[in-house]
C-alpha atoms as a PDB file:
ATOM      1  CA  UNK A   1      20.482  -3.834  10.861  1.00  0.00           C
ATOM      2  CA  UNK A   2      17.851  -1.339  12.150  1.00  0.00           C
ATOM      3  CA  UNK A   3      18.253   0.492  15.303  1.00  0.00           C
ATOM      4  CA  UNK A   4      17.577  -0.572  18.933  1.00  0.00           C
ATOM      5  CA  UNK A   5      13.856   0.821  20.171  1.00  0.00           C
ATOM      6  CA  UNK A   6      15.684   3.971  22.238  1.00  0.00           C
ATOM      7  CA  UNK A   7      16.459   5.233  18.318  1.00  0.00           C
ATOM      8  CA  UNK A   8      13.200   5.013  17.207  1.00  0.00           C
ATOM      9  CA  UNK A   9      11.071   8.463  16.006  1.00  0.00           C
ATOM     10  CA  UNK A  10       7.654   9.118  16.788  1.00  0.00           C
ATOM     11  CA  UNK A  11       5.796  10.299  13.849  1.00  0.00           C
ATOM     12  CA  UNK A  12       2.632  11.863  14.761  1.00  0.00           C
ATOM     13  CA  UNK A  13      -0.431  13.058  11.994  1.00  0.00           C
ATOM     14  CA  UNK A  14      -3.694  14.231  13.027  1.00  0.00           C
ATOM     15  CA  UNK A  15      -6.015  11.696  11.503  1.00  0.00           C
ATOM     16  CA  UNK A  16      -5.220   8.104  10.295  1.00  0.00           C
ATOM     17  CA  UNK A  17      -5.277   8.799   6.601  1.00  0.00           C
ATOM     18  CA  UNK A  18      -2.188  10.759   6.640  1.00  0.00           C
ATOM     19  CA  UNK A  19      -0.981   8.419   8.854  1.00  0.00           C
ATOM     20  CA  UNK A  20      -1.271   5.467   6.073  1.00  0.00           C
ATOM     21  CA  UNK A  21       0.463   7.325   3.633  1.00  0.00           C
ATOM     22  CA  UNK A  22       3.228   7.946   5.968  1.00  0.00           C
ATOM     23  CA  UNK A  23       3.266   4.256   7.123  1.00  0.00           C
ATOM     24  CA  UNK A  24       2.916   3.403   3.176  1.00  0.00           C
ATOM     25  CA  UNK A  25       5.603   5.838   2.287  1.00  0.00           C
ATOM     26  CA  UNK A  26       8.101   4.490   5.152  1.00  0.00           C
ATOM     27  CA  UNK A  27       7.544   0.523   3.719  1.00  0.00           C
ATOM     28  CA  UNK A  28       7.560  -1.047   7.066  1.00  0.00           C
ATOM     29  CA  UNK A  29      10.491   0.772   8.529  1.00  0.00           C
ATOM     30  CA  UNK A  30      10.248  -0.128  11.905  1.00  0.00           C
ATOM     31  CA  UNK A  31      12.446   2.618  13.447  1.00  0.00           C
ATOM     32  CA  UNK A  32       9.789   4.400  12.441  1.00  0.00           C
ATOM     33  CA  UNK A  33       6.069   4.676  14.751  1.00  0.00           C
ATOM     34  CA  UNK A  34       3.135   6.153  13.402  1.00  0.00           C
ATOM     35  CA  UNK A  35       0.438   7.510  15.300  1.00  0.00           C
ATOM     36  CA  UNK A  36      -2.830   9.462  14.415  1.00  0.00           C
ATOM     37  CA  UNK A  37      -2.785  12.045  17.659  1.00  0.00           C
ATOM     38  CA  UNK A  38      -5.954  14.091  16.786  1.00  0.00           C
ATOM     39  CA  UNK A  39      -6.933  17.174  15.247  1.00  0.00           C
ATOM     40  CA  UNK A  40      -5.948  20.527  16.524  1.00  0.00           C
ATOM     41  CA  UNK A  41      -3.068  21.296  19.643  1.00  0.00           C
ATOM     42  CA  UNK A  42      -4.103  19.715  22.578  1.00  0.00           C
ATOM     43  CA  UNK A  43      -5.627  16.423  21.383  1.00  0.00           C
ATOM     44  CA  UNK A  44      -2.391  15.978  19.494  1.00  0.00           C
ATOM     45  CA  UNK A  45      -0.261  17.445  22.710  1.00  0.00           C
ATOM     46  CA  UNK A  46      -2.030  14.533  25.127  1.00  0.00           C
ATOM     47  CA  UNK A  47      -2.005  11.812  22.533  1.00  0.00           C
ATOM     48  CA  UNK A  48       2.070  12.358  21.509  1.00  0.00           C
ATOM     49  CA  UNK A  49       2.652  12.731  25.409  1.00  0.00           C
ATOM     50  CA  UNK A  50       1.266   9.588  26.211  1.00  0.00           C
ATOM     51  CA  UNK A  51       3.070   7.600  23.257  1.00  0.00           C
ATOM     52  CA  UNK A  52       6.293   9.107  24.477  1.00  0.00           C
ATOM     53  CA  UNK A  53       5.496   8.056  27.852  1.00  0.00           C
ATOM     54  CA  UNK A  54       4.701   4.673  26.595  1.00  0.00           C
ATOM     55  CA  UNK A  55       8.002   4.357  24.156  1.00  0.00           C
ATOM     56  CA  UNK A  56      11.885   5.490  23.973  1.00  0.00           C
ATOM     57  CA  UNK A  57      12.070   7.824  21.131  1.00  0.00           C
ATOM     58  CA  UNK A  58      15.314  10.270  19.823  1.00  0.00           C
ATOM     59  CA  UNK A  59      12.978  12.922  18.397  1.00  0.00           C
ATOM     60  CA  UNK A  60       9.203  13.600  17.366  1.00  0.00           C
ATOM     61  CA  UNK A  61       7.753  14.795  13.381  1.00  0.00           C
ATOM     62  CA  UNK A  62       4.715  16.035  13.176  1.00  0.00           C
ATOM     63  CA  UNK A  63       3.495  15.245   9.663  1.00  0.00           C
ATOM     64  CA  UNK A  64       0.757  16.050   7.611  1.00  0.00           C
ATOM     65  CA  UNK A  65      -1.376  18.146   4.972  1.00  0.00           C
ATOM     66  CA  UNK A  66      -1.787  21.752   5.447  1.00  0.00           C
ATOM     67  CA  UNK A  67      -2.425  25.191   4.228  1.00  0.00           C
ATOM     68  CA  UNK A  68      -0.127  27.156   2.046  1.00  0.00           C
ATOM     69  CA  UNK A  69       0.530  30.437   2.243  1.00  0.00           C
ATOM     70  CA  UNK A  70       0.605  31.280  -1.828  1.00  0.00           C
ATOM     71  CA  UNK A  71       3.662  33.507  -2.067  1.00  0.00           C
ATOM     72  CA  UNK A  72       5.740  30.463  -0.396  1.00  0.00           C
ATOM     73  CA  UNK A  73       4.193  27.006  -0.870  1.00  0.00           C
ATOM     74  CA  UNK A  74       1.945  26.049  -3.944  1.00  0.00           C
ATOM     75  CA  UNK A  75      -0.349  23.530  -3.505  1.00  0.00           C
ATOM     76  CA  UNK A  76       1.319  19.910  -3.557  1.00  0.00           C
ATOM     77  CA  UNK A  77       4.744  21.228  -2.417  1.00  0.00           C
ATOM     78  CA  UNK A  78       6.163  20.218   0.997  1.00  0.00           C
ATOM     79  CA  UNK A  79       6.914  22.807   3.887  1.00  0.00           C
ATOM     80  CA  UNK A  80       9.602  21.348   6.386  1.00  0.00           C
ATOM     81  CA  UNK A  81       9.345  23.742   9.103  1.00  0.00           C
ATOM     82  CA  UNK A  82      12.289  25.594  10.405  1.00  0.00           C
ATOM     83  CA  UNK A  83      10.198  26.488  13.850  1.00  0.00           C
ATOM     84  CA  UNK A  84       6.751  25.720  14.957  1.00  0.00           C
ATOM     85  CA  UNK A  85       4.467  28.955  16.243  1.00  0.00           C
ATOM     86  CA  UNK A  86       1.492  28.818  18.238  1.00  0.00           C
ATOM     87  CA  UNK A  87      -0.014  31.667  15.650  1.00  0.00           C
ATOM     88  CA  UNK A  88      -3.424  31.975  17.629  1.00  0.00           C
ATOM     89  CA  UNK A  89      -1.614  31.523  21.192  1.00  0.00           C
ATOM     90  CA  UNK A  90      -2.278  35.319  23.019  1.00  0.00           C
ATOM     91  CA  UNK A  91      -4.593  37.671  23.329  1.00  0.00           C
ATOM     92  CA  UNK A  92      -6.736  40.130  21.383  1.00  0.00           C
ATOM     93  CA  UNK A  93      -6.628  43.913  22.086  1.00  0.00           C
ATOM     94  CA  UNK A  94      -8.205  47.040  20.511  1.00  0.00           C
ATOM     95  CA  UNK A  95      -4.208  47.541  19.090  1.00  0.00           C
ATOM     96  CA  UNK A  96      -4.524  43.768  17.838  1.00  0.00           C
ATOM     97  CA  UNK A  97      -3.506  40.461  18.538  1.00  0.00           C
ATOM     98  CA  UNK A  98      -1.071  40.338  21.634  1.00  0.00           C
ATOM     99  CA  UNK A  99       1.040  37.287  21.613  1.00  0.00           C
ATOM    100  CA  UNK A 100       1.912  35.310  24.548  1.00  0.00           C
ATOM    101  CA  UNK A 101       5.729  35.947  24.001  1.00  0.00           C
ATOM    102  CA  UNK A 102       4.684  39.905  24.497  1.00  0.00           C
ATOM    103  CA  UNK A 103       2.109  39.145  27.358  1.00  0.00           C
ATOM    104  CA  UNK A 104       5.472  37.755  29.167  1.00  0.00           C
ATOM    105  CA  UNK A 105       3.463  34.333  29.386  1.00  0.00           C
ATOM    106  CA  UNK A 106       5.775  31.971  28.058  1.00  0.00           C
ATOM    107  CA  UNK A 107       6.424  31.759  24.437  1.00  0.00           C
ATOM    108  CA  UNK A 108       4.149  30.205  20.955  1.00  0.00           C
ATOM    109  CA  UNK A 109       7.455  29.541  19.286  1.00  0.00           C
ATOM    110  CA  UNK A 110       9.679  25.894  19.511  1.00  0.00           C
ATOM    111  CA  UNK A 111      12.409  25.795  17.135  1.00  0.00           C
ATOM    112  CA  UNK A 112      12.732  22.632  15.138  1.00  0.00           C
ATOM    113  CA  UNK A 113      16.030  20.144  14.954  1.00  0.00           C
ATOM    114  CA  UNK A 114      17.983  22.405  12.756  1.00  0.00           C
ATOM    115  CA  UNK A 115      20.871  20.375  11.004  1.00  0.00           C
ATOM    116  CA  UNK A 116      18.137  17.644  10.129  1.00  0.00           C
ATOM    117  CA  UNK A 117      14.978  19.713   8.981  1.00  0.00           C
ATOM    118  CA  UNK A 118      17.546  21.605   6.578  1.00  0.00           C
ATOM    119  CA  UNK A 119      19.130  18.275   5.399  1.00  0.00           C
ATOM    120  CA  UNK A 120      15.691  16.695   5.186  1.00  0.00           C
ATOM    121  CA  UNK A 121      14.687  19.663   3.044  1.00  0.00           C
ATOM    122  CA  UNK A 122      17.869  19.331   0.731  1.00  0.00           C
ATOM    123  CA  UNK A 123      16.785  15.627   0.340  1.00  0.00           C
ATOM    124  CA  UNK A 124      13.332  16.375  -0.635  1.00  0.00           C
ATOM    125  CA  UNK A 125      14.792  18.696  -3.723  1.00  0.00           C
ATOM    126  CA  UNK A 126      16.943  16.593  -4.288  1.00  0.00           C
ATOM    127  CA  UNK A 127      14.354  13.800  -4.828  1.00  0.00           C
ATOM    128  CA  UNK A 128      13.268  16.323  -7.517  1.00  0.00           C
ATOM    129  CA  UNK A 129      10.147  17.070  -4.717  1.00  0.00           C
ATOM    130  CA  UNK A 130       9.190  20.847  -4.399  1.00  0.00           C
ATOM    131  CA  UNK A 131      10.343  22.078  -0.832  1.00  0.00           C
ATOM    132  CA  UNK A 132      11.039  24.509   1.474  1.00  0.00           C
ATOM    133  CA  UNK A 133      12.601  25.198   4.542  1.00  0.00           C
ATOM    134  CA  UNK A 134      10.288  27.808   6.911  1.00  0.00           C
ATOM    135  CA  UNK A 135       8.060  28.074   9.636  1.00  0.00           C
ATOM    136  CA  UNK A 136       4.970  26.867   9.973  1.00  0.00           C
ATOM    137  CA  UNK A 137       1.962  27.974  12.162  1.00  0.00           C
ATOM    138  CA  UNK A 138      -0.634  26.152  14.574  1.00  0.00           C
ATOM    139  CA  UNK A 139      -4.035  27.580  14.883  1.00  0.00           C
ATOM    140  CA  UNK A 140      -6.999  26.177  16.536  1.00  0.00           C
ATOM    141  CA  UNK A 141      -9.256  27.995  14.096  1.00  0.00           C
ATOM    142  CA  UNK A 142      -8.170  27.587  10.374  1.00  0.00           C
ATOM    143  CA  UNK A 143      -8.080  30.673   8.026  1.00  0.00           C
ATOM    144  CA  UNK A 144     -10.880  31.299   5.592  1.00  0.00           C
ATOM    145  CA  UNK A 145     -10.734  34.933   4.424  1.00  0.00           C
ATOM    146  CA  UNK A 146      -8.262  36.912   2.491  1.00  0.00           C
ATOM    147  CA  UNK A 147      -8.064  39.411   4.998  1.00  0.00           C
ATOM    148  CA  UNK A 148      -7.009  36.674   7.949  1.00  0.00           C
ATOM    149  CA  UNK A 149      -4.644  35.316   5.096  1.00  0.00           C
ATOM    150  CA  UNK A 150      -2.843  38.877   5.466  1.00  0.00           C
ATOM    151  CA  UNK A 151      -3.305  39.178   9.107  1.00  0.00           C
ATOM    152  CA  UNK A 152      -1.452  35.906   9.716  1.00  0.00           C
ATOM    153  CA  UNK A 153       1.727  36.215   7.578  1.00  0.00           C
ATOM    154  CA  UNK A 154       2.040  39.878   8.708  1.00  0.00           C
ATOM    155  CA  UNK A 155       2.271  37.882  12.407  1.00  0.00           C
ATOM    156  CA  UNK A 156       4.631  35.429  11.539  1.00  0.00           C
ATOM    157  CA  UNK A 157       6.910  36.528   8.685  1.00  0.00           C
ATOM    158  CA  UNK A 158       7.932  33.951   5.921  1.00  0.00           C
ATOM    159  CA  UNK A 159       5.259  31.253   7.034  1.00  0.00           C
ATOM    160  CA  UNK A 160       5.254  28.949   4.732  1.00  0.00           C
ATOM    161  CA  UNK A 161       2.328  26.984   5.971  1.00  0.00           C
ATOM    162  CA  UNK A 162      -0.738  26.661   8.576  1.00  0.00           C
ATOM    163  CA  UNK A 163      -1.753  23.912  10.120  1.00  0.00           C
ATOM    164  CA  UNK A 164      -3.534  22.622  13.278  1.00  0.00           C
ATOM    165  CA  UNK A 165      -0.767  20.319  15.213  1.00  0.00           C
ATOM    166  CA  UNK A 166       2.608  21.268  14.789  1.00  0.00           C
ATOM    167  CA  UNK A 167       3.043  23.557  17.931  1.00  0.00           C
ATOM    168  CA  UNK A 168       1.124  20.908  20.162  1.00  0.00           C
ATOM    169  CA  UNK A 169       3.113  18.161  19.017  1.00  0.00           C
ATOM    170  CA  UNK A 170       6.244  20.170  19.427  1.00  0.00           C
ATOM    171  CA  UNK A 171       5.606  21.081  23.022  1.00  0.00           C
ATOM    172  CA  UNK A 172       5.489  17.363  24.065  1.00  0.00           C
ATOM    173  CA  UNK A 173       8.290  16.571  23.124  1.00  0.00           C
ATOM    174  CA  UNK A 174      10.177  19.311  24.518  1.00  0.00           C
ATOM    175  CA  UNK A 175       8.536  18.726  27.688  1.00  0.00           C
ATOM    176  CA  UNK A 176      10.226  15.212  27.783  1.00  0.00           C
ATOM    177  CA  UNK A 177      13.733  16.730  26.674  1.00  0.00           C
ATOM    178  CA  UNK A 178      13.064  15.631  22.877  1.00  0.00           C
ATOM    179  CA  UNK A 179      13.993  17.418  19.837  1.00  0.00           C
ATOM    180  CA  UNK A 180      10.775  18.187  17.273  1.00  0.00           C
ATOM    181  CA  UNK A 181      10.260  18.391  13.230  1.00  0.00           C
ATOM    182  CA  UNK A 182       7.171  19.364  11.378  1.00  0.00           C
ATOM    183  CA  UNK A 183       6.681  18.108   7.807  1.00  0.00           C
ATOM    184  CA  UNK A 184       3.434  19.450   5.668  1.00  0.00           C
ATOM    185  CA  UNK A 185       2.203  19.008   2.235  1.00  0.00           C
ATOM    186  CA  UNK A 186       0.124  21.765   0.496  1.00  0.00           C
ATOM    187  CA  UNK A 187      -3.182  20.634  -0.094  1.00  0.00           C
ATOM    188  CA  UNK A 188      -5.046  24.212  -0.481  1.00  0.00           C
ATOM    189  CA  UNK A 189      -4.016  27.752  -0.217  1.00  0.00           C
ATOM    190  CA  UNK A 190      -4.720  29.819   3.148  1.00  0.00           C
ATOM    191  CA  UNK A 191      -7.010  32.512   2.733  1.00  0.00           C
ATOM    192  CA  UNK A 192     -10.552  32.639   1.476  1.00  0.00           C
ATOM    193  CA  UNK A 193     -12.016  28.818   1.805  1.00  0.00           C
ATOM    194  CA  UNK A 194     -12.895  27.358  -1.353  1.00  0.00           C
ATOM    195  CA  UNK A 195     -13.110  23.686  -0.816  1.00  0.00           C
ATOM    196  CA  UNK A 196     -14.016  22.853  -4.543  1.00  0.00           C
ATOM    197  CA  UNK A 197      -9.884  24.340  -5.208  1.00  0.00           C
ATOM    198  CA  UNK A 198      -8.334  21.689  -2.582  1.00  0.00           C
ATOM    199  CA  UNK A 199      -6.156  18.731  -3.531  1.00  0.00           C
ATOM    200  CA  UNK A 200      -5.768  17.049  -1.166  1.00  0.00           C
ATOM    201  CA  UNK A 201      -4.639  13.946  -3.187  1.00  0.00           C
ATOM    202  CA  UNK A 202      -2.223  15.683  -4.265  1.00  0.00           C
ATOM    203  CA  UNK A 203      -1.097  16.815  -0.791  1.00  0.00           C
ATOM    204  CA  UNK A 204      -1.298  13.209   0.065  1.00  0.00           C
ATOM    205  CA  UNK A 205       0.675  11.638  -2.643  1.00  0.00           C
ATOM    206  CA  UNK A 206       3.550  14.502  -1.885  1.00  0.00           C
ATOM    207  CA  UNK A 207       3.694  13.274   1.979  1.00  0.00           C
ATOM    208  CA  UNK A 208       3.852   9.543   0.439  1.00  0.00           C
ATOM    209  CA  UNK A 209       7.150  10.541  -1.052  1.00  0.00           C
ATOM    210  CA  UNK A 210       8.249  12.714   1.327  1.00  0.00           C
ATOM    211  CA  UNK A 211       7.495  10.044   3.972  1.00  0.00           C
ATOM    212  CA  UNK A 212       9.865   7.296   1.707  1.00  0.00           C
ATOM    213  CA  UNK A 213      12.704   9.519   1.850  1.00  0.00           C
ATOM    214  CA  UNK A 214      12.367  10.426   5.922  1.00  0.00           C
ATOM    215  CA  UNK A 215      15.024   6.511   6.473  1.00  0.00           C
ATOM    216  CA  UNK A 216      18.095   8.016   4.787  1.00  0.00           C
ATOM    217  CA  UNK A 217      17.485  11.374   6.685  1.00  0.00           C
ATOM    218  CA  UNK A 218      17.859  10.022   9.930  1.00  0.00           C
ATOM    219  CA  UNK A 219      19.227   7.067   9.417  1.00  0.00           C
ATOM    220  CA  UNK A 220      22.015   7.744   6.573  1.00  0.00           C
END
């Protein structure tokens, strides 16, 4: 029997076809709610406030395609993160990029669920699914030259992947007391944009999988 409505998870993409795959990948699961929040941190921040608002959910995924970072994720792996980070969230200086954390602002980093984003990781490899368990960025402004590549793994050591949501996602749900995951497949590399080189089939049919196996992760 599936759990009451106050166990449910909200799973949150940025545009509605990732969200299909999910809901295809899931089969129906109805523990499970899918929502397309937007592209980029706020629109995705507002739109998974107001479903939490609307709902009672245990915890919150973001889930989605993204950028990989070459050295750690090749295109049509999966990236579970181990903490979200606002990458872009500070200032710039003559010295470089300031982040909030250091401008004593608040802080561009939310750790996710632990215990579950590592078993959710071992699950994927176990599914014979390439994985990993690391953090993930959120910019508002994608990458698109080697050099920013460089600049934006020197800022956030061992990141994995970049997307656009995670962070704003995250943030929502910690601001109602809720425990956050981020979940990315690889659909091109970060760095020097190159459209013709992205899969994003690929990257979709990875988050199909990875979506099937999310039931015996939470619920097991």
């Amino acid at each position: 029997m599936y759990q009451s409505r106050t166990e449910r998870i909200l799973v949150v993409t940025a545009v509605e076809a990732e969200s299909e795959v999910v809901r295809s990948g899931l089969n129906g699961d109805d523990r499970f709610v899918v929502i397309a929040g937007g592209v980029g941190p706020a629109a995705v921040a507002a739109a998974t406030a107001k479903a939490l608002a609307g709902g009672s959910y245990s915890r919150v995924v973001s889930a989605g395609i993204a950028g990989g970072f070459a050295e750690s994720a090749a295109i049509g792996s999966l990236v579970v993160a181990s903490r979200m980070v606002a990458a872009d969230l500070g200032s710039d200086s003559p010295d470089g990029f300031i982040s909030v954390d250091e401008l004593g602002f608040g802080s561009s980093i939310i750790p996710a669920e632990e215990n579950l984003s590592a078993a959710l990781t071992r699950a994927l490899q176990s599914a014979g699914l390439q994985a990993c368990l690391a953090p993930v960025v959120t910019v508002s402004t994608t990458t698109g030259t080697q050099a920013g590549a460089e600049a934006l793994a020197a800022r956030v050591p061992g990141a994995a992947a970049e997307g656009m949501e995670g962070f704003g996602v995250a943030e929502a749900a910690r601001q109602f007391g809720l425990p956050a995951m981020e979940l990315r497949a690889i659909s091109n590399a970060v760095g020097p944009r190159d459209r013709s080189a992205w899969k994003i089939g690929d990257a979709l049919s990875a988050l199909r999988q990875a979506s099937s196996i999310l039931p015996e992760v939470f619920f097991p």
